[in-house]
Protein backbone atom coordinates (compact mmCIF):
# COMPACT_ATOMS: atom_id res chain seq x y z
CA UNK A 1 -63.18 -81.98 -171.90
CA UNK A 2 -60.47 -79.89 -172.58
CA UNK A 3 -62.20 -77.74 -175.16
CA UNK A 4 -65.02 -77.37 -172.91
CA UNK A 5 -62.60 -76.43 -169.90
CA UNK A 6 -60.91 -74.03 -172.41
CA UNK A 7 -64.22 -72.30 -173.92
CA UNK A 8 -65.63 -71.97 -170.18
CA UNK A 9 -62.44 -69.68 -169.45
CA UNK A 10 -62.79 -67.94 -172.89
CA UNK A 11 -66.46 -66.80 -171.91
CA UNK A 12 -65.46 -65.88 -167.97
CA UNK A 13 -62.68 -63.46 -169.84
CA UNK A 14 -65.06 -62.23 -172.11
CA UNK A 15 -67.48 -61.99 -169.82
CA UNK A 16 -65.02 -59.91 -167.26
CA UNK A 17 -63.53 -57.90 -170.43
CA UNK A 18 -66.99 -56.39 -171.08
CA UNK A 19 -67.95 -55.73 -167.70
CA UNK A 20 -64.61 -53.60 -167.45
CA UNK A 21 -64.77 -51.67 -170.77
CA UNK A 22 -68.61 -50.93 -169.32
CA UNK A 23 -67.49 -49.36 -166.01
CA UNK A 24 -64.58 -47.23 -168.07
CA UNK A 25 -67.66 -46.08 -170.18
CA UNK A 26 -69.48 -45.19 -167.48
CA UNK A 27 -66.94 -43.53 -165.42
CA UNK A 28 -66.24 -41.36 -168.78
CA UNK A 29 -70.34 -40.58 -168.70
CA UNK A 30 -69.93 -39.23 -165.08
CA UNK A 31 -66.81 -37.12 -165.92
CA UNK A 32 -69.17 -35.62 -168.55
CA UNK A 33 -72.11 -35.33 -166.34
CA UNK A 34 -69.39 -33.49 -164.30
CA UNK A 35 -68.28 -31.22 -166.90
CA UNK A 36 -71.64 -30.56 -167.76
CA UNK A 37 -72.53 -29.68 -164.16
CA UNK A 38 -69.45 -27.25 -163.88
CA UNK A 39 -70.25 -25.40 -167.09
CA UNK A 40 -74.07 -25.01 -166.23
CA UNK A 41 -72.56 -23.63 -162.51
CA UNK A 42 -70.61 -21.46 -164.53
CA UNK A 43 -72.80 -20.38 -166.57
CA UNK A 44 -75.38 -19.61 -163.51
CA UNK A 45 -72.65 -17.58 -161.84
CA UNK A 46 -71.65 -15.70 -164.97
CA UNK A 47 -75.19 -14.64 -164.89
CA UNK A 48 -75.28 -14.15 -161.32
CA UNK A 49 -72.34 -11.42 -162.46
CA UNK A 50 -74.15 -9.93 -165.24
CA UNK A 51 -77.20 -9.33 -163.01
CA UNK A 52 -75.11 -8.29 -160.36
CA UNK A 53 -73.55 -5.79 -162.47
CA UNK A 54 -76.94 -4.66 -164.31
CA UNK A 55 -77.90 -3.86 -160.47
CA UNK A 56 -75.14 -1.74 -159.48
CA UNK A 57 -76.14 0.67 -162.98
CA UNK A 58 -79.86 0.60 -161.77
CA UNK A 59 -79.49 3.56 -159.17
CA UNK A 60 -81.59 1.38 -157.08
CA UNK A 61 -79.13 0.22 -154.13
CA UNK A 62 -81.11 -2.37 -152.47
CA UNK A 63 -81.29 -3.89 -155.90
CA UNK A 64 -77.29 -4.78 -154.87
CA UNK A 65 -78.06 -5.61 -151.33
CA UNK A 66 -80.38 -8.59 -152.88
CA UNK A 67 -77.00 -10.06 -153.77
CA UNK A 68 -75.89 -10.48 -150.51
CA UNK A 69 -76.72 -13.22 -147.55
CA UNK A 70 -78.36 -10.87 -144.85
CA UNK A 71 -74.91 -11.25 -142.88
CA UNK A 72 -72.97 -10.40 -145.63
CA UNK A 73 -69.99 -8.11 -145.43
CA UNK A 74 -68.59 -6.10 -148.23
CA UNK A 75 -65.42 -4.55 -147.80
CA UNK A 76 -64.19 -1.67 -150.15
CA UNK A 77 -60.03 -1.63 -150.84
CA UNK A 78 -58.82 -2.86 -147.46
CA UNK A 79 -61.59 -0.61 -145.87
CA UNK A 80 -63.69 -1.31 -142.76
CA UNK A 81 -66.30 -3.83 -143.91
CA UNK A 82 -70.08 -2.90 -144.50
CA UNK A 83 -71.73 -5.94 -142.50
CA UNK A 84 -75.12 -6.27 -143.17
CA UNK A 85 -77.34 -5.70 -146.07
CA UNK A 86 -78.53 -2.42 -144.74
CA UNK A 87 -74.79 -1.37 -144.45
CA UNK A 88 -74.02 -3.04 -148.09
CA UNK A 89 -77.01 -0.61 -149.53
CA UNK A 90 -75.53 2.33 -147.68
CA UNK A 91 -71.96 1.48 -149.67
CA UNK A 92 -74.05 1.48 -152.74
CA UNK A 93 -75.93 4.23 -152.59
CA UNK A 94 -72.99 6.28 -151.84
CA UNK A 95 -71.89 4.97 -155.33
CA UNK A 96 -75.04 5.47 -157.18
CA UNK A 97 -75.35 9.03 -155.69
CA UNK A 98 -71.94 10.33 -156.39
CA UNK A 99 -72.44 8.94 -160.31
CA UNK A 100 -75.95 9.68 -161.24
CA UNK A 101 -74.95 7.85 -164.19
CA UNK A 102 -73.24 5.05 -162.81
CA UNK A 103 -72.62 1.88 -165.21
CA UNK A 104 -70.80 -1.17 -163.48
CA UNK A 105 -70.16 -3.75 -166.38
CA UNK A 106 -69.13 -7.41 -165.61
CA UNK A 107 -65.60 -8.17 -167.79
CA UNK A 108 -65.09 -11.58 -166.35
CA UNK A 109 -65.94 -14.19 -163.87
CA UNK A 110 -62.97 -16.79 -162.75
CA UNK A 111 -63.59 -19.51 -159.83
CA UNK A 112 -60.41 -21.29 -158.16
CA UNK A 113 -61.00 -23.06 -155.19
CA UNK A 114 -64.35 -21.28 -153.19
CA UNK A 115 -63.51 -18.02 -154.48
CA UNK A 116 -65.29 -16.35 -157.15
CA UNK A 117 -63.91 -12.94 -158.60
CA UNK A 118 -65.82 -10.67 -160.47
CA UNK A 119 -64.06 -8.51 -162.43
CA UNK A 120 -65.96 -4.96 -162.81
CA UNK A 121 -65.45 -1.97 -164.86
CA UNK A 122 -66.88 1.14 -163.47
CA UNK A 123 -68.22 4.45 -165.82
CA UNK A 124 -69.93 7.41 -164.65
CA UNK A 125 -69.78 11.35 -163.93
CA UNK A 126 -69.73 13.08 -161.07
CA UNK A 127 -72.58 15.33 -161.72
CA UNK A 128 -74.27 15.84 -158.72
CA UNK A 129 -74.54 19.42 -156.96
CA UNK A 130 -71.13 19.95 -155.17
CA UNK A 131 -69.62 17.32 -157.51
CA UNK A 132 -66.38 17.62 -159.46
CA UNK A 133 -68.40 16.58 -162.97
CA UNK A 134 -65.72 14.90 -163.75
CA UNK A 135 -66.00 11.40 -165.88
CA UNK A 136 -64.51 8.70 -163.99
CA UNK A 137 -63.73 5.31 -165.23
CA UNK A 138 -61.88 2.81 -163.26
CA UNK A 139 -61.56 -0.99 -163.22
CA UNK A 140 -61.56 -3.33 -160.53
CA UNK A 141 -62.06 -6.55 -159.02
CA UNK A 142 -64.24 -8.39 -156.05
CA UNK A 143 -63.17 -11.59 -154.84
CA UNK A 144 -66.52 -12.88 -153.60
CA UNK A 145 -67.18 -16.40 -150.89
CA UNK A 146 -70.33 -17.39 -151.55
CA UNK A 147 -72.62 -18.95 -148.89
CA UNK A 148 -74.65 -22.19 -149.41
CA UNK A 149 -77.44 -20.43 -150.62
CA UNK A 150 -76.01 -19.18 -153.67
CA UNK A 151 -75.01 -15.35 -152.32
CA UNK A 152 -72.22 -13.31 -151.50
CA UNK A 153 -71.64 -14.32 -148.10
CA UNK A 154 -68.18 -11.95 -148.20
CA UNK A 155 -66.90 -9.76 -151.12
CA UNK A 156 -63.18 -7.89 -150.49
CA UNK A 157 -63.46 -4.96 -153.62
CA UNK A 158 -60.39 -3.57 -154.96
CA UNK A 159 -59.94 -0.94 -157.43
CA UNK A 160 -56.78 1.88 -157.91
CA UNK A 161 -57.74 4.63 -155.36
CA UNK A 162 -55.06 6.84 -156.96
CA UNK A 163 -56.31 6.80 -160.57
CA UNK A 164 -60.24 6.64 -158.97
CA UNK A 165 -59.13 10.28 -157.40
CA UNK A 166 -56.69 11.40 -160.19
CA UNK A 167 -59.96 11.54 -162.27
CA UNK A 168 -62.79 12.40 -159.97
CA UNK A 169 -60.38 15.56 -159.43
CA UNK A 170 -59.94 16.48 -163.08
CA UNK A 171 -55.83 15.79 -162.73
CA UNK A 172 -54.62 15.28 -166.09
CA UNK A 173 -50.97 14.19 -164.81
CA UNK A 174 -50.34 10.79 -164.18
């Protein structure tokens, strides 16, 4: 009786021993499935960023107004905020008109918390008519909330205003 008694708690320990090392296993497939889903989000935002970037060197600013919900606000170095994507294409086009040959490439992409920040280098000449036709290159950042939808509900851009200047003018001090 004993034995029987004895081998009855044997299999119940077993039994509860299995179950156990079954949930560890699959909390350890979730916290994959978890890192998995991170690094495909991260991947769709880093080419969110590349497209993003490939739109601001088009020369075609609504292409960068697509980016943006349609009560988006985009706010240039502490600036007043373009609100709107009508207002968003204006800020572009001021860009894309100044630089004929504008190229915006993406450098990185980093996510803490909500916040996204896309970190942008900037190439182009001043060439149009009344223009310095100066080169200008300049690096920068936007810090970008996103809304539900996937777009930038609210992007604060900041980039060196002095060194911008210093080389739209042609001043070769520093």
């Amino acid at each position: 009786m004993k034995t029987k008694y004895l081998t009855f708690i044997v299999l119940i320990l077993l039994s509860s021993a299995c179950k156990n090392s079954s949930q560890k296993s699959d909390s350890n497939s979730i916290q994959t499935d978890s890192n998995t889903e991170n690094k495909m989000e991260q991947n769709s935002l880093v080419n969110f960023g590349n497209k993003y970037a490939n739109a601001w060197s088009s020369q075609k600013p609504e292409r960068v107004a697509e980016f943006f919900a349609s009560d988006a606000s985009l706010q240039v170095n502490d600036g007043e905020p373009a609100v709107g994507t009508e207002a968003i294409t204006n800020i572009a086009k001021g860009f894309m008109d100044a630089f004929p040959d504008l190229t915006v490439s993406m450098d990185s992409l980093i996510t803490k918390s909500d916040k996204t920040r896309f970190y942008w280098t900037l190439t182009g000449t001043n060439s149009v008519a009344g223009g310095t036709g100066n080169k200008v290159k300049i690096s920068g950042f936007e810090e970008w909330t996103l809304s539900k939808e996937g777009l930038v509900q609210e992007s604060k851009g900041y980039f060196n205003a002095e060194e911008y200047n210093r080389q739209l003018n042609g001043n070769t001090a520093e």
